[in-house]
C-alpha atoms as a PDB file:
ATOM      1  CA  UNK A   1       7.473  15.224   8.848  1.00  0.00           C
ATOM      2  CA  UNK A   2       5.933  12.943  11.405  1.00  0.00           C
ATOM      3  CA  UNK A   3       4.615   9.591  10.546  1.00  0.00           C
ATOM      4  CA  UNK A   4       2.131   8.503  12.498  1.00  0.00           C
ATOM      5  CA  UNK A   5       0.821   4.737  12.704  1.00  0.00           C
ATOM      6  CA  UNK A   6      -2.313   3.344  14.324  1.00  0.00           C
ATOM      7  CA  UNK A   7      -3.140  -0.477  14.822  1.00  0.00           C
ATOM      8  CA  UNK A   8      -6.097  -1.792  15.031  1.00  0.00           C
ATOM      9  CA  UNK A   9      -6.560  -5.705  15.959  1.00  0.00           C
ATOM     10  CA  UNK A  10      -9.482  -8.433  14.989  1.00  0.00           C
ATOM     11  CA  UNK A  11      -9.859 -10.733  17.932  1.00  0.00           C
ATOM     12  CA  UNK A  12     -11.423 -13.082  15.645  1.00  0.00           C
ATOM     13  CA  UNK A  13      -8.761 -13.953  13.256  1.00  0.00           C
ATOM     14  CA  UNK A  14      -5.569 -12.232  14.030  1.00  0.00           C
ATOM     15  CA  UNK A  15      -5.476  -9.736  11.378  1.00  0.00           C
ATOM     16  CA  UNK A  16      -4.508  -6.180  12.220  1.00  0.00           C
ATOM     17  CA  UNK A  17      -5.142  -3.035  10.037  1.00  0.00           C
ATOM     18  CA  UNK A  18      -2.918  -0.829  10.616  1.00  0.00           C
ATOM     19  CA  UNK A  19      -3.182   3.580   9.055  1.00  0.00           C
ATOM     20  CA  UNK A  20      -0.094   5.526   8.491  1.00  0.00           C
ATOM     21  CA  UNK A  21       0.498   8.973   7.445  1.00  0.00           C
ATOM     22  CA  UNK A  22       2.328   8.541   3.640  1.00  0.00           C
ATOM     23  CA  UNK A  23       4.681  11.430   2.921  1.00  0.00           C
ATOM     24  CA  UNK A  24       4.359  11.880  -0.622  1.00  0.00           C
ATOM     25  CA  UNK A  25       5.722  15.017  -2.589  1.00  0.00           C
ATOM     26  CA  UNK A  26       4.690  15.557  -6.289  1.00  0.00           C
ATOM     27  CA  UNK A  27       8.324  14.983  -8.889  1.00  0.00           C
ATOM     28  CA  UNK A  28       9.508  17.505 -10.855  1.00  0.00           C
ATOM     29  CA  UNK A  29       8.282  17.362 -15.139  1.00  0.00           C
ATOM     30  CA  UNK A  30      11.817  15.997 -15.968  1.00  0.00           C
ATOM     31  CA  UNK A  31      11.948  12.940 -13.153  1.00  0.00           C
ATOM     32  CA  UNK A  32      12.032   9.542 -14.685  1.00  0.00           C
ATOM     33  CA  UNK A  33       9.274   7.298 -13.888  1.00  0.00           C
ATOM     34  CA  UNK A  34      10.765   4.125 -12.778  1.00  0.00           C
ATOM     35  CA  UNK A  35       8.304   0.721 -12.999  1.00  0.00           C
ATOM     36  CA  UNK A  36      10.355  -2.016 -11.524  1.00  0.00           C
ATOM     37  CA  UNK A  37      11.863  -2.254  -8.134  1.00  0.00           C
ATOM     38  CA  UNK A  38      14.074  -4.871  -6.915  1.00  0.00           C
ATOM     39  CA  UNK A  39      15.024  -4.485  -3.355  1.00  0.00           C
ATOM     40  CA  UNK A  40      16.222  -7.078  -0.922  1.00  0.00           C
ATOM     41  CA  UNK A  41      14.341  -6.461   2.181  1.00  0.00           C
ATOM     42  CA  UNK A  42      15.995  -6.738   5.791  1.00  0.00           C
ATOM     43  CA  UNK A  43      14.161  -9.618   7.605  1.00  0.00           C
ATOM     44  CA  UNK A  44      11.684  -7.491   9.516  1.00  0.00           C
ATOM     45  CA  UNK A  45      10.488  -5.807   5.931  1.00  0.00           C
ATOM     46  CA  UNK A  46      10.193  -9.289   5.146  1.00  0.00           C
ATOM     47  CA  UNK A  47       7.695 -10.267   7.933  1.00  0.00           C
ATOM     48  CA  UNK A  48       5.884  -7.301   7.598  1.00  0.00           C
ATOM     49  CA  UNK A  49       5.526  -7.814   3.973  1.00  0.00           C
ATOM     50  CA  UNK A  50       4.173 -11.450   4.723  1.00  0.00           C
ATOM     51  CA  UNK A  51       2.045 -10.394   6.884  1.00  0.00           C
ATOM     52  CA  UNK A  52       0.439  -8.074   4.273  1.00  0.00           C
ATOM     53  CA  UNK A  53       0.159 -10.742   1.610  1.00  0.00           C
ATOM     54  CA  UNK A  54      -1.303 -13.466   3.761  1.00  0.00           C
ATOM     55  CA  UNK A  55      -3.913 -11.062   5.022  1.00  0.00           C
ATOM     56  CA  UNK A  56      -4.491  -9.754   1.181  1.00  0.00           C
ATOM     57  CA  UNK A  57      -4.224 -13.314  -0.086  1.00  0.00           C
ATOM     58  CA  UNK A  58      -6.690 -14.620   2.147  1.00  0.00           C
ATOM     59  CA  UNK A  59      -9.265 -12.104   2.262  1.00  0.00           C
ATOM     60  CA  UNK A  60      -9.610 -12.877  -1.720  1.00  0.00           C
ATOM     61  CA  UNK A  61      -8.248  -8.818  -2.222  1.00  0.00           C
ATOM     62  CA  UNK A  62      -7.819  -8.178  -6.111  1.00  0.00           C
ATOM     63  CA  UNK A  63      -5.784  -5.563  -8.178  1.00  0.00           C
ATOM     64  CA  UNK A  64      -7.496  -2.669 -10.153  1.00  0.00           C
ATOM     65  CA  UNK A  65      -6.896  -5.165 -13.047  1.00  0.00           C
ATOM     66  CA  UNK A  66      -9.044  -7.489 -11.034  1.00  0.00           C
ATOM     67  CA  UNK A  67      -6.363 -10.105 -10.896  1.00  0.00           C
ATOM     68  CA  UNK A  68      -5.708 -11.170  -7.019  1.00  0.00           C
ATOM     69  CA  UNK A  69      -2.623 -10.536  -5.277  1.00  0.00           C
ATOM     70  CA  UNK A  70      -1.070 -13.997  -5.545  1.00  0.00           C
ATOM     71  CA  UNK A  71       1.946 -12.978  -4.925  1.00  0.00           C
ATOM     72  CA  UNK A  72       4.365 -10.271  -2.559  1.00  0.00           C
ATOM     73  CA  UNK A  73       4.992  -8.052  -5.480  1.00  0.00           C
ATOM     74  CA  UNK A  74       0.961  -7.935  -6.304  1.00  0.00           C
ATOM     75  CA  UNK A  75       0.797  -7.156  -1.820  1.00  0.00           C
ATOM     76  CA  UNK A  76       3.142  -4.104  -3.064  1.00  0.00           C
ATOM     77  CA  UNK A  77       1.248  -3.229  -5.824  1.00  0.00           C
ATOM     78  CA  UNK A  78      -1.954  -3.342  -3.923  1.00  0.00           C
ATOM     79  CA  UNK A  79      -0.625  -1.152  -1.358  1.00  0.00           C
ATOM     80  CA  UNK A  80       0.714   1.516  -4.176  1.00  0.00           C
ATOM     81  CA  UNK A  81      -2.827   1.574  -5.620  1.00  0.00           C
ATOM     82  CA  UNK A  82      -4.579   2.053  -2.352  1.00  0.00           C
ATOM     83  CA  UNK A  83      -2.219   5.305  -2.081  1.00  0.00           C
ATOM     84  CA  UNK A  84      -3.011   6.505  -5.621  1.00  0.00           C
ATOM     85  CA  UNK A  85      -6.578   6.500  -4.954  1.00  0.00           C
ATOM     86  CA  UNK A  86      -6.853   8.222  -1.482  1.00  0.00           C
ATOM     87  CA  UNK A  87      -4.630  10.943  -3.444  1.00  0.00           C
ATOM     88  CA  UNK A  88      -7.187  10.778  -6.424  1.00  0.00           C
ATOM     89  CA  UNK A  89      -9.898  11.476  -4.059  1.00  0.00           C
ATOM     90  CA  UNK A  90      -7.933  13.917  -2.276  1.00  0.00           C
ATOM     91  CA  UNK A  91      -7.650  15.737  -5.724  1.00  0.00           C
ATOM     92  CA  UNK A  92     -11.278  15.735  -6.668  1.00  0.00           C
ATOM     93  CA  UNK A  93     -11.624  17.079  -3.311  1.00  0.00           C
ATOM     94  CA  UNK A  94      -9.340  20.002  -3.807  1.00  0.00           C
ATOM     95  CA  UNK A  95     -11.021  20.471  -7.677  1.00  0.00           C
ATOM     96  CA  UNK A  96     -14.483  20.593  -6.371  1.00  0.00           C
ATOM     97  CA  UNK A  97     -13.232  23.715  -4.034  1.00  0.00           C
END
């Protein structure tokens, strides 16, 4: 599958949004659910992952639990719920057909 990625710069701040395609296949029934990651990141993942939070963290951006992302792990979590609800609307979508 092809990923694309498109960048998109704000000359008055130095933020960048940036859209990718997310590859995402639905798990079998049986697949375990896992809730906690730990992963040591290679120091690129790192900068891109501050890079994330200080944009989040500065634009005031908040959690569905309406806490803000204060820290990396709430930038993750952020992200993850951003992709749960483009593939909740993507599922209405596909209902309403």
């Amino acid at each position: 599958m092809a990923t694309t990625a498109t960048k998109k710069k704000s000359e008055s701040n130095g933020e960048h949004t940036v859209r990718i395609d997310v590859p995402l296949a639905e798990p079998g029934p049986d697949t375990y659910v896992g809730k906690h990651v730990e992963a040591r990141l290679t120091a690129e993942q790192g900068e891109i992952l501050n890079y994330l939070f200080t944009a989040l963290h500065g634009q005031g951006a908040t959690l569905r639990s309406k806490r803000h992302v204060d820290t990396r792990a709430d930038a993750v979590r952020w992200l993850l719920e951003r992709v749960g609800a483009v593939m909740a609307r993507e599922q209405r979508a596909k209902s309403r057909e």
